[in-house]
C-alpha atoms as a PDB file:
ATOM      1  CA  UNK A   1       4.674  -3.190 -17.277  1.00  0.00           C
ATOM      2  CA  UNK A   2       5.520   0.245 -16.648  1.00  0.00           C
ATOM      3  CA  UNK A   3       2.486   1.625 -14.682  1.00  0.00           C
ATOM      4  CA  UNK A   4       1.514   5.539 -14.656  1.00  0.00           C
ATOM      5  CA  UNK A   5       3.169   7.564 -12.308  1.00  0.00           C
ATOM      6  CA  UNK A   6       3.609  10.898 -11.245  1.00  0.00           C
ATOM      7  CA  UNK A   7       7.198  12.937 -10.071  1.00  0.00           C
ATOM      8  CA  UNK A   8       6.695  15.306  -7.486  1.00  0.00           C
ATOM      9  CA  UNK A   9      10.316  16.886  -5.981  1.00  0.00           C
ATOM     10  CA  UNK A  10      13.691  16.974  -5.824  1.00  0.00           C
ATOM     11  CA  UNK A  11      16.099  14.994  -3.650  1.00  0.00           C
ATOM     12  CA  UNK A  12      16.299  11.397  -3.041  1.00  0.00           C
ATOM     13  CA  UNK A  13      13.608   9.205  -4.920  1.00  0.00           C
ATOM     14  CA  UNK A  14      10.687   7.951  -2.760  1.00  0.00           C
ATOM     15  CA  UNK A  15       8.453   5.653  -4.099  1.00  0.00           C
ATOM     16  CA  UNK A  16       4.617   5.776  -3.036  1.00  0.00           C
ATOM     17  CA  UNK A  17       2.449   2.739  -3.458  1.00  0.00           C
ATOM     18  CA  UNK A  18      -1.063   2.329  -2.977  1.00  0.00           C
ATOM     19  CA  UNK A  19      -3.587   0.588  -1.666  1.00  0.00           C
ATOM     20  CA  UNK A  20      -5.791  -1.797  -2.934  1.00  0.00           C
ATOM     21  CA  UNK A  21      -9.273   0.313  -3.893  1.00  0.00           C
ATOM     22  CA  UNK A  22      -7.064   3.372  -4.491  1.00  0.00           C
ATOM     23  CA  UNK A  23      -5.107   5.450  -7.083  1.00  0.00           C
ATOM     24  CA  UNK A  24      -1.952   7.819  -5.787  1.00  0.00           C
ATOM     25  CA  UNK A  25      -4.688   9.880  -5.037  1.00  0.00           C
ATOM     26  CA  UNK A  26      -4.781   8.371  -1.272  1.00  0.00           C
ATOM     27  CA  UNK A  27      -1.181   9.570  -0.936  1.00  0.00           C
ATOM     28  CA  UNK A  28      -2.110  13.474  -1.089  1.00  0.00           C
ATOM     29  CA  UNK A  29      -1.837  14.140   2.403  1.00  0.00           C
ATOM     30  CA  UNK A  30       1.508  12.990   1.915  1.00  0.00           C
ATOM     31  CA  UNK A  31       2.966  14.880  -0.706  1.00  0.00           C
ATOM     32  CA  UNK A  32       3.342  18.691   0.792  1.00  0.00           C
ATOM     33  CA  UNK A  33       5.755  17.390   3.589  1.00  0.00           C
ATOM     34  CA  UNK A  34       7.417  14.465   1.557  1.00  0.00           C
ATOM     35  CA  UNK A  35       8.410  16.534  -1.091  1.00  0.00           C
ATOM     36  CA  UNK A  36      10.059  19.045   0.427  1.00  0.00           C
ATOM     37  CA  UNK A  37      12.467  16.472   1.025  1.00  0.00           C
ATOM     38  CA  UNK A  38      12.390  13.873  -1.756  1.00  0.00           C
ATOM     39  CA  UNK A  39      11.847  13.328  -5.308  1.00  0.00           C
ATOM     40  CA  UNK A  40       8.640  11.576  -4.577  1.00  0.00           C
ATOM     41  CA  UNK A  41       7.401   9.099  -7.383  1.00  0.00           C
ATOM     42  CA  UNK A  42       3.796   8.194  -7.059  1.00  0.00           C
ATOM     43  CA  UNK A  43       2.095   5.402  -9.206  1.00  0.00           C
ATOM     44  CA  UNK A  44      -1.091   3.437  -9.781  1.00  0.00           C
ATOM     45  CA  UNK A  45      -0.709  -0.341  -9.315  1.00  0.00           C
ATOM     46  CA  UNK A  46      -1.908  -2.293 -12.109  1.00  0.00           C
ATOM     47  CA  UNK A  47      -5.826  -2.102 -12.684  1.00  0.00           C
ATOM     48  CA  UNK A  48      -5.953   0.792 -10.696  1.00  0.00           C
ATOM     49  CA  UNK A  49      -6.149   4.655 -11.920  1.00  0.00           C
ATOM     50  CA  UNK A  50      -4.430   5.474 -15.113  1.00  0.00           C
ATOM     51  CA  UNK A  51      -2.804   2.502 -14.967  1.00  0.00           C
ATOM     52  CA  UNK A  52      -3.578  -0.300 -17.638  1.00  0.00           C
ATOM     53  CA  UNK A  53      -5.541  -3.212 -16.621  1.00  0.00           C
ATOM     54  CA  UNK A  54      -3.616  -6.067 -18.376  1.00  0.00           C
ATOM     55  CA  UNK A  55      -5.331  -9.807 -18.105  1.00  0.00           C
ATOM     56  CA  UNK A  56      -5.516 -11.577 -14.777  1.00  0.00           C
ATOM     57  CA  UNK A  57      -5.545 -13.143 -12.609  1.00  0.00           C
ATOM     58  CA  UNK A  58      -2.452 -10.995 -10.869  1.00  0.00           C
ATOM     59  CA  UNK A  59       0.141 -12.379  -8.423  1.00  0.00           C
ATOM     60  CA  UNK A  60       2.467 -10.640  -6.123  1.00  0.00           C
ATOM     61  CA  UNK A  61       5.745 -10.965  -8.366  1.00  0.00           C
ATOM     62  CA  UNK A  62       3.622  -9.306 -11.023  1.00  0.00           C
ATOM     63  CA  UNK A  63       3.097  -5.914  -9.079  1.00  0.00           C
ATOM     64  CA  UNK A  64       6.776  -6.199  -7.561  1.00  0.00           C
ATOM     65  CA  UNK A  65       8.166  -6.285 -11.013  1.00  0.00           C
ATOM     66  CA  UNK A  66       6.335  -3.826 -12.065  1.00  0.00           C
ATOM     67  CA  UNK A  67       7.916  -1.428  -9.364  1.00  0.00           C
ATOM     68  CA  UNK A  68      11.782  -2.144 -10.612  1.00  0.00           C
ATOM     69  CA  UNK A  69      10.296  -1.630 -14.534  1.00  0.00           C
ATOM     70  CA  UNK A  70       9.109   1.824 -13.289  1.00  0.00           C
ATOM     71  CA  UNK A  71      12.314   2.456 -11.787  1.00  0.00           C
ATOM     72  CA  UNK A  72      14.466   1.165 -14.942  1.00  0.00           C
ATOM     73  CA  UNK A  73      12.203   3.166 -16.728  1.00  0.00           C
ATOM     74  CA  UNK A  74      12.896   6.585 -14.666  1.00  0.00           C
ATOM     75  CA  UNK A  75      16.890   5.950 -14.583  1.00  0.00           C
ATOM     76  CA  UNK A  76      16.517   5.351 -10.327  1.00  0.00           C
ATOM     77  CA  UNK A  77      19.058   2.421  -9.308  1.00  0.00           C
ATOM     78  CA  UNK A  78      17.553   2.109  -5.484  1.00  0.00           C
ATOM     79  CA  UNK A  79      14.977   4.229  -3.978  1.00  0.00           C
ATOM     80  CA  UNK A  80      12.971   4.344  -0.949  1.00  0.00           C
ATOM     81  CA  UNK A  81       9.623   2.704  -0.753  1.00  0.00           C
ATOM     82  CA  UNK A  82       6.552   3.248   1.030  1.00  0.00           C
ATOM     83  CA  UNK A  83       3.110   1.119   0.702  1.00  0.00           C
ATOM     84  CA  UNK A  84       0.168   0.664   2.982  1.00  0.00           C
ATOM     85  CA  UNK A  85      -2.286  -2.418   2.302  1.00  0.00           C
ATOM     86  CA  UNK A  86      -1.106  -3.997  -0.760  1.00  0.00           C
ATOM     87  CA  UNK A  87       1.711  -1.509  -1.157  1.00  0.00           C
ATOM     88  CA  UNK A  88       3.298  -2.722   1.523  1.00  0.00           C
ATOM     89  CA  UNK A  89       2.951  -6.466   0.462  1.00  0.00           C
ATOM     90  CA  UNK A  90       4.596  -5.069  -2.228  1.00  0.00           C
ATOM     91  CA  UNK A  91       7.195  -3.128  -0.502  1.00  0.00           C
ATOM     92  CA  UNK A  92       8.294  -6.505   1.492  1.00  0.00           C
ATOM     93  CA  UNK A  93       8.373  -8.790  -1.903  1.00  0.00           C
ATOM     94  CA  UNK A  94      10.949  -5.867  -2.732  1.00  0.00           C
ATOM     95  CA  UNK A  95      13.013  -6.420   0.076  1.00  0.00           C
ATOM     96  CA  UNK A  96      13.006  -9.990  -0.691  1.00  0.00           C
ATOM     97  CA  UNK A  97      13.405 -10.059  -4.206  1.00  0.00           C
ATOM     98  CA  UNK A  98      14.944  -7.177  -5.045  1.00  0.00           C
ATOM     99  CA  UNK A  99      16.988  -5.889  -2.295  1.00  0.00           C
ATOM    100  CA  UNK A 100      19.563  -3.854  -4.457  1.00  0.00           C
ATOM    101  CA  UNK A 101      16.664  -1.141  -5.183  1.00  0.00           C
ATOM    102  CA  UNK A 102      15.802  -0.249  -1.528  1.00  0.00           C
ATOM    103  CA  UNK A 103      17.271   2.412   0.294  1.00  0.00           C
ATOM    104  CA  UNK A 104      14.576   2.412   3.002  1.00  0.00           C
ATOM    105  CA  UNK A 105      11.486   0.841   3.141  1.00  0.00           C
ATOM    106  CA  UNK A 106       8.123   2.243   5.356  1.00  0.00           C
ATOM    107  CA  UNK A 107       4.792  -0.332   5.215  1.00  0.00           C
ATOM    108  CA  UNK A 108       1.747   0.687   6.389  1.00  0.00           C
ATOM    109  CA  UNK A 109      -1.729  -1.235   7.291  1.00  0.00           C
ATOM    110  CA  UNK A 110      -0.333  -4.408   5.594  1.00  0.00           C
ATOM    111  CA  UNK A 111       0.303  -8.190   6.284  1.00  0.00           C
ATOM    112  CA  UNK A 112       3.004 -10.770   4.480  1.00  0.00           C
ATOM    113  CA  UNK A 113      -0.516 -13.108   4.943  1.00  0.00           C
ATOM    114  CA  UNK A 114      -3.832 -12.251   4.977  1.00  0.00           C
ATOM    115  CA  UNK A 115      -6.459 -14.641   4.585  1.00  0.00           C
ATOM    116  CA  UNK A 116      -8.738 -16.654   4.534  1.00  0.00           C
ATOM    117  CA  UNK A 117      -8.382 -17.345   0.727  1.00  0.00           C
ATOM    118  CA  UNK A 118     -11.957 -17.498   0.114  1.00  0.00           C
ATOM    119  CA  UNK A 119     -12.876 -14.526   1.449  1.00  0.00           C
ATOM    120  CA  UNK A 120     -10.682 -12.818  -1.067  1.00  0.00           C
ATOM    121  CA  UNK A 121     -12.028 -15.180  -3.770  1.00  0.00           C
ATOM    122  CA  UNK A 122     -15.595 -14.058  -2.927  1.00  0.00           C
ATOM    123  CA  UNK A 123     -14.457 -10.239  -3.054  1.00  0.00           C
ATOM    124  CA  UNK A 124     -13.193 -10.718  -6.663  1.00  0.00           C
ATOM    125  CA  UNK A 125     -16.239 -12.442  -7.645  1.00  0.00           C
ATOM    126  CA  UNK A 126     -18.727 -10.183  -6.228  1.00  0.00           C
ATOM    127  CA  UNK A 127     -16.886  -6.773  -7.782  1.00  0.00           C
ATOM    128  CA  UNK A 128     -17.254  -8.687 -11.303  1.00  0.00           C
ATOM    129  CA  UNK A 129     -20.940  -9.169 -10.914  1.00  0.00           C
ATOM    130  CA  UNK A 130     -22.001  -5.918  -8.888  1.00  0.00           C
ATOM    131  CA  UNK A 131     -18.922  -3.383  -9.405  1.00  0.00           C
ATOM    132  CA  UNK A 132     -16.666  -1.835  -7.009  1.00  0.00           C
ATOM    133  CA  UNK A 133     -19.789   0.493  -6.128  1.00  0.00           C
ATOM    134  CA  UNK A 134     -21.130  -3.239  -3.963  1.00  0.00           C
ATOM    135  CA  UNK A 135     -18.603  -2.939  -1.506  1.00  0.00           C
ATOM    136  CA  UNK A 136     -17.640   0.982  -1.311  1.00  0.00           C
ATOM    137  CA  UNK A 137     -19.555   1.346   2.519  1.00  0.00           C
ATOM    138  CA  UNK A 138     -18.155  -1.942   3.720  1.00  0.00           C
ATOM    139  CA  UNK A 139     -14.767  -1.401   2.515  1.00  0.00           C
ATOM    140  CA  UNK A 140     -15.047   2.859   4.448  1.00  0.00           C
ATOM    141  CA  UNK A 141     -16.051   1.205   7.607  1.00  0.00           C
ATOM    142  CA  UNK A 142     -12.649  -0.754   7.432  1.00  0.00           C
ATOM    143  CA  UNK A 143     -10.620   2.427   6.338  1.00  0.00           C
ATOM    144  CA  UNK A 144     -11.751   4.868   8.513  1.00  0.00           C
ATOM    145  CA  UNK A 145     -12.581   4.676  12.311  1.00  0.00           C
ATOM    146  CA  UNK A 146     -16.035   5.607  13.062  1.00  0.00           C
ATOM    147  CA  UNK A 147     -15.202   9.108  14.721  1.00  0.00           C
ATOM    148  CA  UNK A 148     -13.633   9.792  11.710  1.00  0.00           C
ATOM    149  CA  UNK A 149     -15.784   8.838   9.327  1.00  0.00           C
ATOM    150  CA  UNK A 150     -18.266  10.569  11.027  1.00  0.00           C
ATOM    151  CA  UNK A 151     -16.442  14.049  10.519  1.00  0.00           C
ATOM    152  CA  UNK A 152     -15.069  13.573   7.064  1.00  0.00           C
ATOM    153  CA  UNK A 153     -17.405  13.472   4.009  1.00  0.00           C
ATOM    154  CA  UNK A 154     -14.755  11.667   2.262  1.00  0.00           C
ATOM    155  CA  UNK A 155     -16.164  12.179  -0.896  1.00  0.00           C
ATOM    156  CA  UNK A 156     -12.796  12.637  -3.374  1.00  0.00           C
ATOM    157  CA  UNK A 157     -11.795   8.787  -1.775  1.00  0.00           C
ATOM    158  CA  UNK A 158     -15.324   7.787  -2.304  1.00  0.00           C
ATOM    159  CA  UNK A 159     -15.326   8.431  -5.960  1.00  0.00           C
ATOM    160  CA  UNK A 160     -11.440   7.250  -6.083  1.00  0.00           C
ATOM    161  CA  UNK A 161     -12.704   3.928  -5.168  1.00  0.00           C
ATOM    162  CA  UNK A 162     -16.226   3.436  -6.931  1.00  0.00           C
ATOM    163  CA  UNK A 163     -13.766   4.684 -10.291  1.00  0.00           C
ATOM    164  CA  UNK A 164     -11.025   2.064  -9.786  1.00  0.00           C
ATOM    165  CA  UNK A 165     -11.938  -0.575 -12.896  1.00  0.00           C
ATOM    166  CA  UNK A 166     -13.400  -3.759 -11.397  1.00  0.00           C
ATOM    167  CA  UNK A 167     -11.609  -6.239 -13.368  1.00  0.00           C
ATOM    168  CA  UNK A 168      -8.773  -4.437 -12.194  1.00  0.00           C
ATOM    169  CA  UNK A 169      -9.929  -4.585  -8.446  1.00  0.00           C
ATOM    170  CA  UNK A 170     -10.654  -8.445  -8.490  1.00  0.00           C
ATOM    171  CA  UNK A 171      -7.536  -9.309 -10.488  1.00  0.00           C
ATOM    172  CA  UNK A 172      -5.449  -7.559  -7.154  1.00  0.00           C
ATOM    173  CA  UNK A 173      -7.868  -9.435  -4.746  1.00  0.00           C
ATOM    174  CA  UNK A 174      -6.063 -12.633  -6.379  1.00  0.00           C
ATOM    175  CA  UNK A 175      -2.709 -11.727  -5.406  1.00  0.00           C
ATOM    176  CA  UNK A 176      -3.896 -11.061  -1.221  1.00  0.00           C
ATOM    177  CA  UNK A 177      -5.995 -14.567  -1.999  1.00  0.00           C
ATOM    178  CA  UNK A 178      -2.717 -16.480  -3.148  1.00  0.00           C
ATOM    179  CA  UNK A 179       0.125 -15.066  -1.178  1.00  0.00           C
ATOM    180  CA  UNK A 180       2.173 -15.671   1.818  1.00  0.00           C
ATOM    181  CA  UNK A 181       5.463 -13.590   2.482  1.00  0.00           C
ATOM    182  CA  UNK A 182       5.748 -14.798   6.004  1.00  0.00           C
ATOM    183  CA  UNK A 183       9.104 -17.017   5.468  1.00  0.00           C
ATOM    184  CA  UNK A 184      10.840 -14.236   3.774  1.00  0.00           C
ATOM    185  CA  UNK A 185      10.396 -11.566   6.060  1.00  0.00           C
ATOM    186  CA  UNK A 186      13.763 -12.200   7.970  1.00  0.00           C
ATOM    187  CA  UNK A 187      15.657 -11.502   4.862  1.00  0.00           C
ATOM    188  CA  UNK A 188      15.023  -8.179   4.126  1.00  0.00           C
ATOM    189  CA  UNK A 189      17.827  -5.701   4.817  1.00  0.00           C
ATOM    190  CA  UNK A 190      16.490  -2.453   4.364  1.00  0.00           C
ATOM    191  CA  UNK A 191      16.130  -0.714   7.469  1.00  0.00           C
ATOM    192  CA  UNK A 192      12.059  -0.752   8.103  1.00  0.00           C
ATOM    193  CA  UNK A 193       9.527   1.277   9.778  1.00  0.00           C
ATOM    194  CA  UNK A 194       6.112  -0.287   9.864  1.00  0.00           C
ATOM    195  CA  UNK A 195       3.236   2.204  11.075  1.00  0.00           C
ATOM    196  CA  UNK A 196      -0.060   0.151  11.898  1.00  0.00           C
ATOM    197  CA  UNK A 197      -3.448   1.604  12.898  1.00  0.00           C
ATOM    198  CA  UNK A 198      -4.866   0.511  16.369  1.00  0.00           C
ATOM    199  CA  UNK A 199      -8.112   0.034  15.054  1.00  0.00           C
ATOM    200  CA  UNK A 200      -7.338  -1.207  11.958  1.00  0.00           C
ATOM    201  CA  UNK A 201      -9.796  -4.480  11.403  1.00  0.00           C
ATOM    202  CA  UNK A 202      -8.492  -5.394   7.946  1.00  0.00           C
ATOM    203  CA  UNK A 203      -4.661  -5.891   9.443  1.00  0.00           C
ATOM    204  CA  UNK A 204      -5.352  -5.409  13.530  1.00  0.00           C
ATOM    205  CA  UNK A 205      -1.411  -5.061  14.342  1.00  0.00           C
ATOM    206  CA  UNK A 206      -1.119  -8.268  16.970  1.00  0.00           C
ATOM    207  CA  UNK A 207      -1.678 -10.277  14.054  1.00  0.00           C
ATOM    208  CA  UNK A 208      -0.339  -8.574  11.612  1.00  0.00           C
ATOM    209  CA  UNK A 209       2.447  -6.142  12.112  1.00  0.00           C
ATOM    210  CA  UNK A 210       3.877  -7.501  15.052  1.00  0.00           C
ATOM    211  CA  UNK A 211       4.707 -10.577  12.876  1.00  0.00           C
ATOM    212  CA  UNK A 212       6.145  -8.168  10.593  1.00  0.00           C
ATOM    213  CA  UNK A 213       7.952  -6.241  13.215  1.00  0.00           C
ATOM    214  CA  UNK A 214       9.415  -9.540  14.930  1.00  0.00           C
ATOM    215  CA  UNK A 215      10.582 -11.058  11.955  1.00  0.00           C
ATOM    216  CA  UNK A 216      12.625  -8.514   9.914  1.00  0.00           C
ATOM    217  CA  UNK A 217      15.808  -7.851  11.823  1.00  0.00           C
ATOM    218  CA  UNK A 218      15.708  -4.384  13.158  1.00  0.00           C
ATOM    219  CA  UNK A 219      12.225  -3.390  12.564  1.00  0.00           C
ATOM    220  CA  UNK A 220      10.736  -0.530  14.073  1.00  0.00           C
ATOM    221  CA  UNK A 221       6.487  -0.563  15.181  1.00  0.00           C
ATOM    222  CA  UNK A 222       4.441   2.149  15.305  1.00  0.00           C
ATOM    223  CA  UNK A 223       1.056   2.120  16.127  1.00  0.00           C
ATOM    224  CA  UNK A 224      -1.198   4.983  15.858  1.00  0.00           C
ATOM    225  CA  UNK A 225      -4.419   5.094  18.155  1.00  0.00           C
ATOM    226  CA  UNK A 226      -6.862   6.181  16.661  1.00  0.00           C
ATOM    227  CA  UNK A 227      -6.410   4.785  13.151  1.00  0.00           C
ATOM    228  CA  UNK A 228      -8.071   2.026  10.835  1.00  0.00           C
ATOM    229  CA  UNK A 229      -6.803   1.204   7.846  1.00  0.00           C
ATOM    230  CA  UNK A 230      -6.176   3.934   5.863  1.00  0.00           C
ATOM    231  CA  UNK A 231      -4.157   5.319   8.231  1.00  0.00           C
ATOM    232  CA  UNK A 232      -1.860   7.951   5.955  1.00  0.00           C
ATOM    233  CA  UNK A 233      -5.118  10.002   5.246  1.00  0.00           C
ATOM    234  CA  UNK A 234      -6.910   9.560   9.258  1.00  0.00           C
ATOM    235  CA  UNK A 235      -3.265  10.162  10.534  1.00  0.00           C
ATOM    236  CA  UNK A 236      -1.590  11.925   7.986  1.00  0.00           C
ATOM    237  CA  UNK A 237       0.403  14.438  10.347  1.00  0.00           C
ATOM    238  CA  UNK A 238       1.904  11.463  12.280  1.00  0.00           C
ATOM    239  CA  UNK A 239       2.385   9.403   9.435  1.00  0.00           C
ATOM    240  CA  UNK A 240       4.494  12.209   7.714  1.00  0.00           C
ATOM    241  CA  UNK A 241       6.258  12.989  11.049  1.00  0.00           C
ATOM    242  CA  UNK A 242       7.205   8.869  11.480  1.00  0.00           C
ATOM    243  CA  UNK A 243       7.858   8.267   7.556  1.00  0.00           C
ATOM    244  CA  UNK A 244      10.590  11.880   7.612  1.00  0.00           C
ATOM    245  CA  UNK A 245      12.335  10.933  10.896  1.00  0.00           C
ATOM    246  CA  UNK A 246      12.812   7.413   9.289  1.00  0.00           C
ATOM    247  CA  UNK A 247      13.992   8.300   5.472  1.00  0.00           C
ATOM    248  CA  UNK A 248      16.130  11.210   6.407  1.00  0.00           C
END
């Protein structure tokens, strides 16, 4: 499946993938100082945005094989990547699976496991029965750190989320629910920034990114205090500064 994208740039191709609960929207605060630099190709992940919302449940090879049909698609034979949250899942199944097509690769916010299975399962099922709308203020508190939150309306990302379809949403909650990256890690080549948020409660970075970090040769940590989750949009100058020193 090719999903919709967007082409912002000229230079060498960056890929930008996004969370799950958002459209390339979240990757805004991103695209002044990225594409200056890079032919930056945004997309929505399947069931997200513009993107079509083709029967579930979803698993991770599904939304990693959707990234090299998007780049057969635009003519690209490697690119850089960059996802936080389930991007980044995504980003490592490409290192993995499809090492050919990575230049460099940048994850952000993300995990190769992230259980417990059930909560994921209950996630899915409660976004079927109540909509995405059900879990918008919960799913904020993890995004944004409370200072932040507390200065920032946030109202573009607020609608972003409550608009994402929720068959969509809960099909992606299957693929966090069912997968585990962890014994691949050491085999991706591309060289790797991860950028983690301190106060990030969905992926706190001792558990998450340091396993990351310690298992792909030659990874480099960062980890931004503040930040929660959604650390590109709390953090975005930093997060542009780490992502440009690492891709050029």
């Amino acid at each position: 499946m090719i999903p919709h994208h967007e082409v912002t740039g000229d230079g060498p191709p960056l890929v930008l993938s996004n969370s799950l609960g958002a459209t390339l929207q979240m990757w805004d605060p991103q695209m002044k100082a990225l594409s200056e630099h890079f032919r930056v190709v945004r997309y929505d992940t399947r069931g997200h945005g513009r993107s079509e919302t083709p029967p579930g449940p979803y698993t991770i090879d599904d939304v990693g094989q959707d990234v090299t049909d998007l780049l057969d698609d635009l003519g690209l034979e490697r690119a850089h990547f960059a996802g936080l949250s389930l991007g980044g899942m995504t980003g490592m199944w490409l290192g993995m699976h499809a090492p050919a097509r990575l230049e460099k690769l940048v994850v952000l916010c993300t995990s190769p496991r992230m259980g417990p299975p059930e909560l994921w399962a209950d996630r899915a099922r409660l976004v079927r029965e109540q909509g995405t709308e059900a879990i918008l203020d919960s799913t904020f508190e993890r995004w944004f750190t409370a200072g932040y939150r507390a200065e920032h309306p946030l109202t573009d990302l607020r609608r972003m989320f409550a608009g994402v379809d929720d068959e969509g949403y809960a099909n992606c909650c299957a693929i966090i629910e069912r997968m585990d990256l962890t014994d691949g890690l050491a085999n991706i080549s591309a060289p790797t920034l991860i950028i983690a948020g301190a106060q990030d409660p969905s992926t706190p970075p001792p558990e998450h990114a340091a396993v990351i970090a310690g298992a792909v040769p030659n990874a480099r940590l960062e980890v931004l205090d503040p930040g929660a989750h959604l650390v590109n949009v709390e953090r975005a100058g930093a997060v542009n500064r780490l992502m440009l020193e690492h891709l050029r």
